[in-house]
N, C-alpha and C. Protein backbone atom coordinates (compact mmCIF):
# COMPACT_ATOMS: atom_id res chain seq x y z
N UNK A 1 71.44 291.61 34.42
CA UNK A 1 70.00 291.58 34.63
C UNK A 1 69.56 290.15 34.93
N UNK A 2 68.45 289.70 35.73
CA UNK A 2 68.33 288.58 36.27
C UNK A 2 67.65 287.95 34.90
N UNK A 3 67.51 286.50 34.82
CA UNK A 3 66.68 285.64 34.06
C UNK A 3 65.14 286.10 34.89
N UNK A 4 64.49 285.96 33.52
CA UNK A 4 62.64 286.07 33.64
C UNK A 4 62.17 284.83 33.72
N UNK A 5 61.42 284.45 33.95
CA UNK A 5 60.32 282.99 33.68
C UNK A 5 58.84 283.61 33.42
N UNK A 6 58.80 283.34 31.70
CA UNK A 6 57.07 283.90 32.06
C UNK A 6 55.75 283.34 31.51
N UNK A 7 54.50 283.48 32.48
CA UNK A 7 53.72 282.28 32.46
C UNK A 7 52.73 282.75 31.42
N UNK A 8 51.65 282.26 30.69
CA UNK A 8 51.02 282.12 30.12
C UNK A 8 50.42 283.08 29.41
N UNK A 9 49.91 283.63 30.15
CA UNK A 9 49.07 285.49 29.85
C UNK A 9 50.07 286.16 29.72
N UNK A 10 50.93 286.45 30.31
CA UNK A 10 51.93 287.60 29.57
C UNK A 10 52.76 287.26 28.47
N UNK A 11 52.74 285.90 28.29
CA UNK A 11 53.11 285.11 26.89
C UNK A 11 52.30 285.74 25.93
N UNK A 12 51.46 285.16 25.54
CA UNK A 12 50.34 285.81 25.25
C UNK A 12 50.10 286.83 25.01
N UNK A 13 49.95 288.33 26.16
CA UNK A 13 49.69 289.59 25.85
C UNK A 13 50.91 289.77 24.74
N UNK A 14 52.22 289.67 25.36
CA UNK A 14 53.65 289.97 24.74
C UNK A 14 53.55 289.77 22.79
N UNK A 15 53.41 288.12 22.86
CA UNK A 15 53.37 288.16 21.16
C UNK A 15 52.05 288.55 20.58
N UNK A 16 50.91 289.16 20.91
CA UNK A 16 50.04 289.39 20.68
C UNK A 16 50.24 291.19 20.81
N UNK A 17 51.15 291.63 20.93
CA UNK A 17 51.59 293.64 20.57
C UNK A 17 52.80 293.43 20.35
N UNK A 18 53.51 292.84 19.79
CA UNK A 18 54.75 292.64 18.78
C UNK A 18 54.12 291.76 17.70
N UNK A 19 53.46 290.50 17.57
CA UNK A 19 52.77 289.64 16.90
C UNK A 19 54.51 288.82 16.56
N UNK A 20 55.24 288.54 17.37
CA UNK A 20 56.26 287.76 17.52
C UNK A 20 57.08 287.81 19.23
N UNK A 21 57.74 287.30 19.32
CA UNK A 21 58.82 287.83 20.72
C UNK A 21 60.24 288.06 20.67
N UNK A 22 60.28 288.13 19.19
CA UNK A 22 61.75 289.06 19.10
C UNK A 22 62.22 290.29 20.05
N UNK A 23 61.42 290.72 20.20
CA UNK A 23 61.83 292.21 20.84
C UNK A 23 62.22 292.17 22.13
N UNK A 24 62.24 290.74 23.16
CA UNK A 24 62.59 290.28 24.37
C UNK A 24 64.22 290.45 24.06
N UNK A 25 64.71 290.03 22.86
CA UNK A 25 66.19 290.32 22.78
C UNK A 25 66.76 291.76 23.08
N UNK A 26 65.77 292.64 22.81
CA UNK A 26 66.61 293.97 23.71
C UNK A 26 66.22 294.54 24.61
N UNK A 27 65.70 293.56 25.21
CA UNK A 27 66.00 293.71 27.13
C UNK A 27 66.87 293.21 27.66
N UNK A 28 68.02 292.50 27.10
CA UNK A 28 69.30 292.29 27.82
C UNK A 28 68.79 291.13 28.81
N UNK A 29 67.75 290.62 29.49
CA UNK A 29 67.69 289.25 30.03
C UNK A 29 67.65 288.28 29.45
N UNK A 30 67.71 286.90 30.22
CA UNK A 30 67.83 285.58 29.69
C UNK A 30 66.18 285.50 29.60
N UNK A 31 64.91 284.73 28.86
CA UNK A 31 63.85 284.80 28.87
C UNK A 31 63.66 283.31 28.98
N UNK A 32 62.42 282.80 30.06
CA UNK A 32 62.09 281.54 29.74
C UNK A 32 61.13 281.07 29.85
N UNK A 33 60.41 279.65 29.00
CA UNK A 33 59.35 279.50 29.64
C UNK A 33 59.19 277.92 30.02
N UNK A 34 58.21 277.74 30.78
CA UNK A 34 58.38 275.83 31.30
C UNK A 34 57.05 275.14 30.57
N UNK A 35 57.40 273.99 30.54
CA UNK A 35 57.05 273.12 29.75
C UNK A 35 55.29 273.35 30.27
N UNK A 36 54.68 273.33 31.53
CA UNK A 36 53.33 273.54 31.46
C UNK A 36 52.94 275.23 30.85
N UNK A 37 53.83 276.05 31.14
CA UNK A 37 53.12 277.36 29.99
C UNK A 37 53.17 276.73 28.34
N UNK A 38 54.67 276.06 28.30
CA UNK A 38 54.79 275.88 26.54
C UNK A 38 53.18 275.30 26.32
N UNK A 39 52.40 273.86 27.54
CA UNK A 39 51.58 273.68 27.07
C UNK A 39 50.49 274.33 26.68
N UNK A 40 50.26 274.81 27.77
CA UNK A 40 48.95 275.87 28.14
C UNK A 40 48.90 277.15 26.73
N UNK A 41 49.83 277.59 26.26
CA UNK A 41 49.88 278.93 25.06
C UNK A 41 49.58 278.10 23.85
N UNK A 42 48.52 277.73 23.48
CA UNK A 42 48.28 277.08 22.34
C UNK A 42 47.99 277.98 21.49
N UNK A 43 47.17 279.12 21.69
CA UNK A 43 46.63 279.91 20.45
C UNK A 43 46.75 281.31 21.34
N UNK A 44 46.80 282.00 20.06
CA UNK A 44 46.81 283.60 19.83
C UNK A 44 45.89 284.14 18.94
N UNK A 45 45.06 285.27 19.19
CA UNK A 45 44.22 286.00 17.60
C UNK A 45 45.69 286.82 17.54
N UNK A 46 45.12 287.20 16.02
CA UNK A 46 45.80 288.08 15.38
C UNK A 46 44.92 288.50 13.84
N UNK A 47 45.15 289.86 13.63
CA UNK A 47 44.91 290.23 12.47
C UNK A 47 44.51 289.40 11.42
N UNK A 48 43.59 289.55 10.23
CA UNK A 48 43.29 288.87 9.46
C UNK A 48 43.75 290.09 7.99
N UNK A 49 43.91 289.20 6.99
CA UNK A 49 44.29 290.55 5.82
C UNK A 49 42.97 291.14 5.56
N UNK A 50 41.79 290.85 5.93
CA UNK A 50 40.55 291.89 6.04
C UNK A 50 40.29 292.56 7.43
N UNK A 51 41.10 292.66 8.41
CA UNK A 51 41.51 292.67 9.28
C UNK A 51 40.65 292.64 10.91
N UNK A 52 40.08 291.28 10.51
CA UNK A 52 39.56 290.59 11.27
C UNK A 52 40.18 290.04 12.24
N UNK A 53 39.26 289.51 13.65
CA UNK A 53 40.73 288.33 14.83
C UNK A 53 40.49 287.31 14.39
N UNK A 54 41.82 286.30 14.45
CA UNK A 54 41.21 284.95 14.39
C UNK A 54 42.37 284.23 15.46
N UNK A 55 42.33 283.30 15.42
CA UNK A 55 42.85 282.31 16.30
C UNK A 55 43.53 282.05 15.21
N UNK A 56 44.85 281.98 15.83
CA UNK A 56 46.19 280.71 15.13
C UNK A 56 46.68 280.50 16.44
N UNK A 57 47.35 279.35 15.72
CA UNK A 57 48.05 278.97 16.64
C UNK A 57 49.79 279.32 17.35
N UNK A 58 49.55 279.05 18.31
CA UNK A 58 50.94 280.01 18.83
C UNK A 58 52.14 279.34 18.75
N UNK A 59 53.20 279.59 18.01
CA UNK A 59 54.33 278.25 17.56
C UNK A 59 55.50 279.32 18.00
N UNK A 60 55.78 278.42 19.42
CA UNK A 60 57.38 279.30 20.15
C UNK A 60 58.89 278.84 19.42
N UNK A 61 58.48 277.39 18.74
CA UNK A 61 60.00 277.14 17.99
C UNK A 61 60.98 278.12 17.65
N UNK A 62 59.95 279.05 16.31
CA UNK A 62 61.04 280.13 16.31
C UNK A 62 61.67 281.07 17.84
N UNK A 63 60.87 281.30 18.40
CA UNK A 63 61.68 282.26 19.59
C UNK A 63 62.61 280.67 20.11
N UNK A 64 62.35 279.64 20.32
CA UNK A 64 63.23 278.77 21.19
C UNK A 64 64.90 278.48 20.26
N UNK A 65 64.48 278.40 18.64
CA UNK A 65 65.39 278.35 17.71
C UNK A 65 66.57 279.65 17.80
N UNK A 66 65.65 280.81 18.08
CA UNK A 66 66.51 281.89 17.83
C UNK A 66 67.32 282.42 19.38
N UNK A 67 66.86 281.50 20.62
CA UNK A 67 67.56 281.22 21.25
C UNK A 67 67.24 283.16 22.21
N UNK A 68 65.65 283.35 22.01
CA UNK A 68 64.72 284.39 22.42
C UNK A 68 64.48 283.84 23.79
N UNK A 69 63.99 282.76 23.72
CA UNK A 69 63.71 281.87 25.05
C UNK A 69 63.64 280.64 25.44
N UNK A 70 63.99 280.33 26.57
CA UNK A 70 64.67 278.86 26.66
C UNK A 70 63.45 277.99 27.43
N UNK A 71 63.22 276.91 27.00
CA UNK A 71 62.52 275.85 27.40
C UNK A 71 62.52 275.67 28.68
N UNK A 72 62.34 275.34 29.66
CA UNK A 72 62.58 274.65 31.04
C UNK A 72 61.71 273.58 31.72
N UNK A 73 61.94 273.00 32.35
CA UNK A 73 61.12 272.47 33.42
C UNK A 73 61.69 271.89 34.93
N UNK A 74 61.00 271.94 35.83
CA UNK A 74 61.45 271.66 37.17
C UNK A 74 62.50 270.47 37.09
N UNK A 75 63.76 270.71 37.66
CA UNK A 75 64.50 269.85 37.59
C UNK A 75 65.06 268.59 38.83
N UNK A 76 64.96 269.79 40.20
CA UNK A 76 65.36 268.83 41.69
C UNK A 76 64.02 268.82 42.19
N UNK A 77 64.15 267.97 43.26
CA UNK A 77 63.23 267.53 43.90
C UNK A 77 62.28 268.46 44.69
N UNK A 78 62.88 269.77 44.86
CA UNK A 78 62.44 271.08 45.40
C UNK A 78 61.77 271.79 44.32
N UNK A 79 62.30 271.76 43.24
CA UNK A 79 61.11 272.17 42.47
C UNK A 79 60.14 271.51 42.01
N UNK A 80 60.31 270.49 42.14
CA UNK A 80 58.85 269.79 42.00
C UNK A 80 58.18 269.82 42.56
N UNK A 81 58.10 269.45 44.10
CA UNK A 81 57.58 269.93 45.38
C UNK A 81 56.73 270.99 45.04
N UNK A 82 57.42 272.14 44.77
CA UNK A 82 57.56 273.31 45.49
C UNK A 82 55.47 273.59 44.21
N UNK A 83 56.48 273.14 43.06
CA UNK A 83 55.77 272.80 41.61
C UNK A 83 53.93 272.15 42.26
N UNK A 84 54.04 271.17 42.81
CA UNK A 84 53.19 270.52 43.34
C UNK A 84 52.46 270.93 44.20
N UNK A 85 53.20 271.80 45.19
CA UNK A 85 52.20 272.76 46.23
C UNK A 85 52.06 273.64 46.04
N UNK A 86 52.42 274.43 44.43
CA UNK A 86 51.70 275.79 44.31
C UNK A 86 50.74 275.62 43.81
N UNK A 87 50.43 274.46 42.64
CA UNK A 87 49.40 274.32 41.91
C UNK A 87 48.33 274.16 42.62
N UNK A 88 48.05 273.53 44.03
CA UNK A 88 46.90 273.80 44.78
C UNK A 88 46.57 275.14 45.01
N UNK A 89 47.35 275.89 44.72
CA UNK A 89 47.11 277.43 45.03
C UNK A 89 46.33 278.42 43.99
N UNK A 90 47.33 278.00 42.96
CA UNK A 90 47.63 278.83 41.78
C UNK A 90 46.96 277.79 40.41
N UNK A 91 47.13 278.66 39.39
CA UNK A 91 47.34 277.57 38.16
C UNK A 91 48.62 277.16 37.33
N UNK A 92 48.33 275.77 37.01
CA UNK A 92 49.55 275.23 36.74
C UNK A 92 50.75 275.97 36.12
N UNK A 93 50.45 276.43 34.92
CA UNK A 93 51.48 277.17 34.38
C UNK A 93 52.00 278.00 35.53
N UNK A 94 51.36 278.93 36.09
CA UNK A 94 52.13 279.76 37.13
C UNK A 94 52.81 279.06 38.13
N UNK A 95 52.17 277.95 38.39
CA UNK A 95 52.95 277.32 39.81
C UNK A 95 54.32 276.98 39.00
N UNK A 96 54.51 275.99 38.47
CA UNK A 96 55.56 275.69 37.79
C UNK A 96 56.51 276.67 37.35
N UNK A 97 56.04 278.31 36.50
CA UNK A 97 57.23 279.08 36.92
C UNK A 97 57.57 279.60 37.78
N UNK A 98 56.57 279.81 38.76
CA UNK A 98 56.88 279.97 39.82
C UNK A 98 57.58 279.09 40.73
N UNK A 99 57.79 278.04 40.80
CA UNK A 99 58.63 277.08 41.25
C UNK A 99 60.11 277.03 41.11
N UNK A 100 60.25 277.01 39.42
CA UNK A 100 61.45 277.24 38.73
C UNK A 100 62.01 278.71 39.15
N UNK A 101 61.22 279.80 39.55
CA UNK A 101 61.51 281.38 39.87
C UNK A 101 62.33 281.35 41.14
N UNK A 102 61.27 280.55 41.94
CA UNK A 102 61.54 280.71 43.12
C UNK A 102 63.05 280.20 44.04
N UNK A 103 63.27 278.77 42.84
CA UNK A 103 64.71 278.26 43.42
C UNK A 103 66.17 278.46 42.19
N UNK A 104 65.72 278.88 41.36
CA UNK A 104 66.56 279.52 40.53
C UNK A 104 66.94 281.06 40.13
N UNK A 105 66.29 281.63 41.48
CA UNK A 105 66.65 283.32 41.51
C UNK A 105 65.90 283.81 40.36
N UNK A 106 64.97 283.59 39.47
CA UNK A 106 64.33 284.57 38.56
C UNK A 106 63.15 285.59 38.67
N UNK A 107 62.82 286.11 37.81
CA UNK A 107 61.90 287.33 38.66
C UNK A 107 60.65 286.47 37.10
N UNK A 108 59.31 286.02 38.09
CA UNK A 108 58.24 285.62 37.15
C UNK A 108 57.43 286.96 36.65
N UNK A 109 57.35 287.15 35.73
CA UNK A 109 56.62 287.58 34.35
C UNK A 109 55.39 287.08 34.48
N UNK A 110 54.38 287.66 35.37
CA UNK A 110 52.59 287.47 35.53
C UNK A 110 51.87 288.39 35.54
N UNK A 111 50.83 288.70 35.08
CA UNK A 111 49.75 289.80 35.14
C UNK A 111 48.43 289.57 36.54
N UNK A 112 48.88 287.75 36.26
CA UNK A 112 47.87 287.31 37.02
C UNK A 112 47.88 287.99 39.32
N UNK A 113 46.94 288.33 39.54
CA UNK A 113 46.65 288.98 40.40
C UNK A 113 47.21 288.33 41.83
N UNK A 114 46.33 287.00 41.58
CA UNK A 114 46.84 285.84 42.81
C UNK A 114 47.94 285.27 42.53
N UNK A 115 48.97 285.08 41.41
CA UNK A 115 49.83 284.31 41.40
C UNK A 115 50.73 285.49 41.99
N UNK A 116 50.93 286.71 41.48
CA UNK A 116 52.04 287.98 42.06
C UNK A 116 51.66 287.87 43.08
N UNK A 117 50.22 287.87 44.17
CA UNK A 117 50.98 288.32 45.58
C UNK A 117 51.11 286.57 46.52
N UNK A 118 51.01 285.65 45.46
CA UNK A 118 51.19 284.24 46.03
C UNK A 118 52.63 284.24 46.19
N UNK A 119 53.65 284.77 44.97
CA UNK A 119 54.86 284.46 44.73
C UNK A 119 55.74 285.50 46.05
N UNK A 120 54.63 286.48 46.07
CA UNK A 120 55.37 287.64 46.84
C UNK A 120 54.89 287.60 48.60
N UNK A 121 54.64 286.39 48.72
CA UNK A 121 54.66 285.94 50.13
C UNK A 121 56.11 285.87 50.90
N UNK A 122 56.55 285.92 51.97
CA UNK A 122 57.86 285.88 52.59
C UNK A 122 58.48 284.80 52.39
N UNK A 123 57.60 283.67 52.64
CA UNK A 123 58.37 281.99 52.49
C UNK A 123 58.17 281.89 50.94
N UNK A 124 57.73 282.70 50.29
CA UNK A 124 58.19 282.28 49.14
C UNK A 124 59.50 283.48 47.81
N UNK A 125 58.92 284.48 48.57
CA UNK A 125 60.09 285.51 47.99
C UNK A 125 60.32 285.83 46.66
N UNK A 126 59.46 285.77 45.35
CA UNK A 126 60.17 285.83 44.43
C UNK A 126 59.71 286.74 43.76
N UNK A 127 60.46 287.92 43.65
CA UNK A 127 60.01 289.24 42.26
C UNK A 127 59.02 288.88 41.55
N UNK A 128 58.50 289.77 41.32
CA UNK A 128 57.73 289.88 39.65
C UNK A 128 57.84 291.04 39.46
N UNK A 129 57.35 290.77 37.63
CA UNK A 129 57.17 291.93 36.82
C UNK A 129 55.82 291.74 35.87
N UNK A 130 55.27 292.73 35.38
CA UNK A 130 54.76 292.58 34.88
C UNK A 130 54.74 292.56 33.26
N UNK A 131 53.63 292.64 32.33
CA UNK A 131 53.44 292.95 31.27
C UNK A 131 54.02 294.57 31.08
N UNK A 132 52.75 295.30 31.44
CA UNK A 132 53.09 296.63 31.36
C UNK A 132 54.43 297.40 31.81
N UNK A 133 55.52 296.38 32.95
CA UNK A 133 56.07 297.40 33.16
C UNK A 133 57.44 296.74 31.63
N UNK A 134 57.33 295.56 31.71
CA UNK A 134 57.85 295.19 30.11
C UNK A 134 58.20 295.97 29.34
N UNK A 135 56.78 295.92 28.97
CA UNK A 135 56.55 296.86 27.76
C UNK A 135 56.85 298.70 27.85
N UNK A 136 56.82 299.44 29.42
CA UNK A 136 57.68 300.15 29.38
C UNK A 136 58.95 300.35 29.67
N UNK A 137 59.63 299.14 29.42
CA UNK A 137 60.89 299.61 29.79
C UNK A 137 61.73 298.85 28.52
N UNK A 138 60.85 298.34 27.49
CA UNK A 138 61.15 298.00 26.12
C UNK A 138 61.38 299.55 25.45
N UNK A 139 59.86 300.29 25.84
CA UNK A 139 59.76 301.62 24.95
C UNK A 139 60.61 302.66 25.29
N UNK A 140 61.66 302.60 26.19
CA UNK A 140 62.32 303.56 26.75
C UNK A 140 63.95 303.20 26.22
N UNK A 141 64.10 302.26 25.37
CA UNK A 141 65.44 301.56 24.92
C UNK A 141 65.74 302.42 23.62
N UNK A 142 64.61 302.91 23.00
CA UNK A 142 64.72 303.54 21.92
C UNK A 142 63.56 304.40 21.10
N UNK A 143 63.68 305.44 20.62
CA UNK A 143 62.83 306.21 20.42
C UNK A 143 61.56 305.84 19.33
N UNK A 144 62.23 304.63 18.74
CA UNK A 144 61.52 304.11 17.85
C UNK A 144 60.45 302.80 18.39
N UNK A 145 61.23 302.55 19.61
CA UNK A 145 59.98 301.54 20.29
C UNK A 145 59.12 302.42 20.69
N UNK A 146 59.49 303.37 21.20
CA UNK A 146 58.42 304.63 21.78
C UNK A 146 57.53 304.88 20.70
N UNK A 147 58.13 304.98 19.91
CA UNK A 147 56.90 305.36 18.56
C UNK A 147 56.20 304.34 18.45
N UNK A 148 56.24 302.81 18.60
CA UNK A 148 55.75 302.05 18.26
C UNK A 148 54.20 301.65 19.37
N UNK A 149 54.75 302.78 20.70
CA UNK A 149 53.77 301.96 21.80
C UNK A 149 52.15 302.26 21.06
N UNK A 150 51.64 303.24 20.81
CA UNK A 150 50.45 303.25 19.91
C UNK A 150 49.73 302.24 19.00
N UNK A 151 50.99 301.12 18.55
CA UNK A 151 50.50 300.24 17.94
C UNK A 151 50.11 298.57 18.66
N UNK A 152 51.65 298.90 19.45
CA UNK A 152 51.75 297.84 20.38
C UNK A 152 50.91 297.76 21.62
N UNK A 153 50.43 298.35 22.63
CA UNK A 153 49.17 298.41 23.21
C UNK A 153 47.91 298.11 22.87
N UNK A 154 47.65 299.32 21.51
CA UNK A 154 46.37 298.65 21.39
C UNK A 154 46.37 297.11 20.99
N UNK A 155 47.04 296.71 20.28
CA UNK A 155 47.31 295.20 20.11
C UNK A 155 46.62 293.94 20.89
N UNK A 156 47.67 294.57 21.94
CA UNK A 156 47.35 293.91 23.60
C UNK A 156 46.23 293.92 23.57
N UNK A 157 45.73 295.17 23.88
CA UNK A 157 44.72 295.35 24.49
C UNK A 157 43.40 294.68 24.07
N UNK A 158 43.25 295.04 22.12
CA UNK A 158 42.13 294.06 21.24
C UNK A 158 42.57 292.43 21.36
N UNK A 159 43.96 292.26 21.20
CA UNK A 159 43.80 290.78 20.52
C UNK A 159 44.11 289.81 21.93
N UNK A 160 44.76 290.46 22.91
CA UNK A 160 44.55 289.38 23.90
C UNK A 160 43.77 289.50 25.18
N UNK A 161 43.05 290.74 24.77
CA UNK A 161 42.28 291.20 25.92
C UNK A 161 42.77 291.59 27.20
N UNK A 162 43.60 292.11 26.83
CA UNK A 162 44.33 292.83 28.41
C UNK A 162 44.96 293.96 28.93
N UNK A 163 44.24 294.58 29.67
CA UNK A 163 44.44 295.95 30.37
C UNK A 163 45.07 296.01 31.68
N UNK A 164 45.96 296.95 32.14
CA UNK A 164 46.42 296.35 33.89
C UNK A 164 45.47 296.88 34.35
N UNK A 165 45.50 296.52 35.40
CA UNK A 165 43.94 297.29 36.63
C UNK A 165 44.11 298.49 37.07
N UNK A 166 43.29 299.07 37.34
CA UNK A 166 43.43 301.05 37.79
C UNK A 166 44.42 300.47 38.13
N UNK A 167 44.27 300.16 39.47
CA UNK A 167 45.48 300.24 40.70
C UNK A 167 46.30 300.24 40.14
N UNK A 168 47.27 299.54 39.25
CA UNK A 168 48.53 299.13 38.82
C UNK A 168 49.61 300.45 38.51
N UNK A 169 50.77 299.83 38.81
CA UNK A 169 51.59 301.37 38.97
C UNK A 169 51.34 302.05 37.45
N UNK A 170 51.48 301.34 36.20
CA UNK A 170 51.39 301.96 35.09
C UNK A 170 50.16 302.17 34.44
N UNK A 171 48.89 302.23 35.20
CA UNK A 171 47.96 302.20 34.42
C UNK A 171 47.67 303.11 33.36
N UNK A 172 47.97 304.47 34.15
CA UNK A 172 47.45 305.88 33.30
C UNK A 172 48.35 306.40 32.80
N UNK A 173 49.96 305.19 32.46
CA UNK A 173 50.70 305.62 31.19
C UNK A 173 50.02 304.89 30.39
N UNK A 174 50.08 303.57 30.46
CA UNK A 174 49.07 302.39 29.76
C UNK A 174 47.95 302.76 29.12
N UNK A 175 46.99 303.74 29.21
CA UNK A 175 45.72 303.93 29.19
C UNK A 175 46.03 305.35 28.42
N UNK A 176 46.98 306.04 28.38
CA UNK A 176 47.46 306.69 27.38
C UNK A 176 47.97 306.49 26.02
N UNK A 177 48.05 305.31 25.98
CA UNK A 177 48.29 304.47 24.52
C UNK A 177 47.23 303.80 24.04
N UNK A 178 45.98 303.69 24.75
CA UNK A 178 44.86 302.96 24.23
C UNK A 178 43.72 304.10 23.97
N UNK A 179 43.62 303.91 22.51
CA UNK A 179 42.40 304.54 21.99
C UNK A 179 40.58 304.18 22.93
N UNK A 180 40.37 305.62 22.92
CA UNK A 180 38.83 305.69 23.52
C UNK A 180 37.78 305.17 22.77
N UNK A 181 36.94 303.96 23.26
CA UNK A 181 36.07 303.86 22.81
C UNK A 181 34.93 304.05 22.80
């Protein structure tokens, strides 16, 4: 399975419906993220024991310790470049994995709208995936992640605020795990 690179918001959505990123270990890819997402993911809500949101802060050590996901940053001169002329495009975090995606064969991990069909230009070529399709193809590894999508969606959905758009291929499995309000 190819290495991921993933930028900010799906950082984000991800440990915000697990409330960790352990569970990237059984997807069988290498997972990574670059030094402008490490910056950019400062905080996460999460549950309160009265079970309120609050903001903490988002600390990747453990996933980088447990060797969940690996640090990176642009290393040749092409990714810097490349780093440098997406960010006029895009935002930083995305340009930068997208940079690193683009000359290191990985498929970027974005929700974001303009960075997927920026990356998925011809001269630039590089896969994506999303959140949602993630998260279904986490829940399909085992019957017990399946049980879990009820918890793990809505998650998403309250604590980092994020839904895929009609359009999106998974919406109205997606939207089957989120309670009506």
């Amino acid at each position: 399975m190819a290495d991921h690179i993933i930028d900010c918001c799906s950082l984000i959505n991800l440990h915000s419906g697990w409330g960790h990123l352990d569970e990237l270990l059984e997807l069988g890819a290498e997972w990574h993220v670059c030094e402008a997402v490490a910056l950019e993911a400062q905080y996460v809500r999460e549950y309160s024991a009265n079970n309120t949101k609050q903001l903490i802060q988002l600390n990747l050590q453990p996933a980088l310790d447990k060797k969940i996901l690996t640090s990176l940053k642009p290393e040749s001169d092409a990714e810097l470049e490349d780093y440098v002329s997406f960010a006029a495009e895009i935002d930083d975090g995305e340009a930068q994995a997208l940079a690193i995606a683009k000359h290191r064969n990985f498929v970027l991990l974005t929700d974001d709208k303009r960075a997927t069909k920026f990356a998925q230009q011809s001269s630039i070529g590089v896969r994506v995936t999303t959140t949602p399709e993630v998260i279904h193809r986490w829940s399909k590894l085992s019957a017990h992640n399946e049980r879990r999508l009820s918890i793990v969606i809505p998650r998403i959905v309250d604590l980092a605020r994020f839904s895929p758009a009609s359009d999106a291929a998974l919406f109205l499995w997606w939207t089957g795990y989120t309670p009506a309000h």
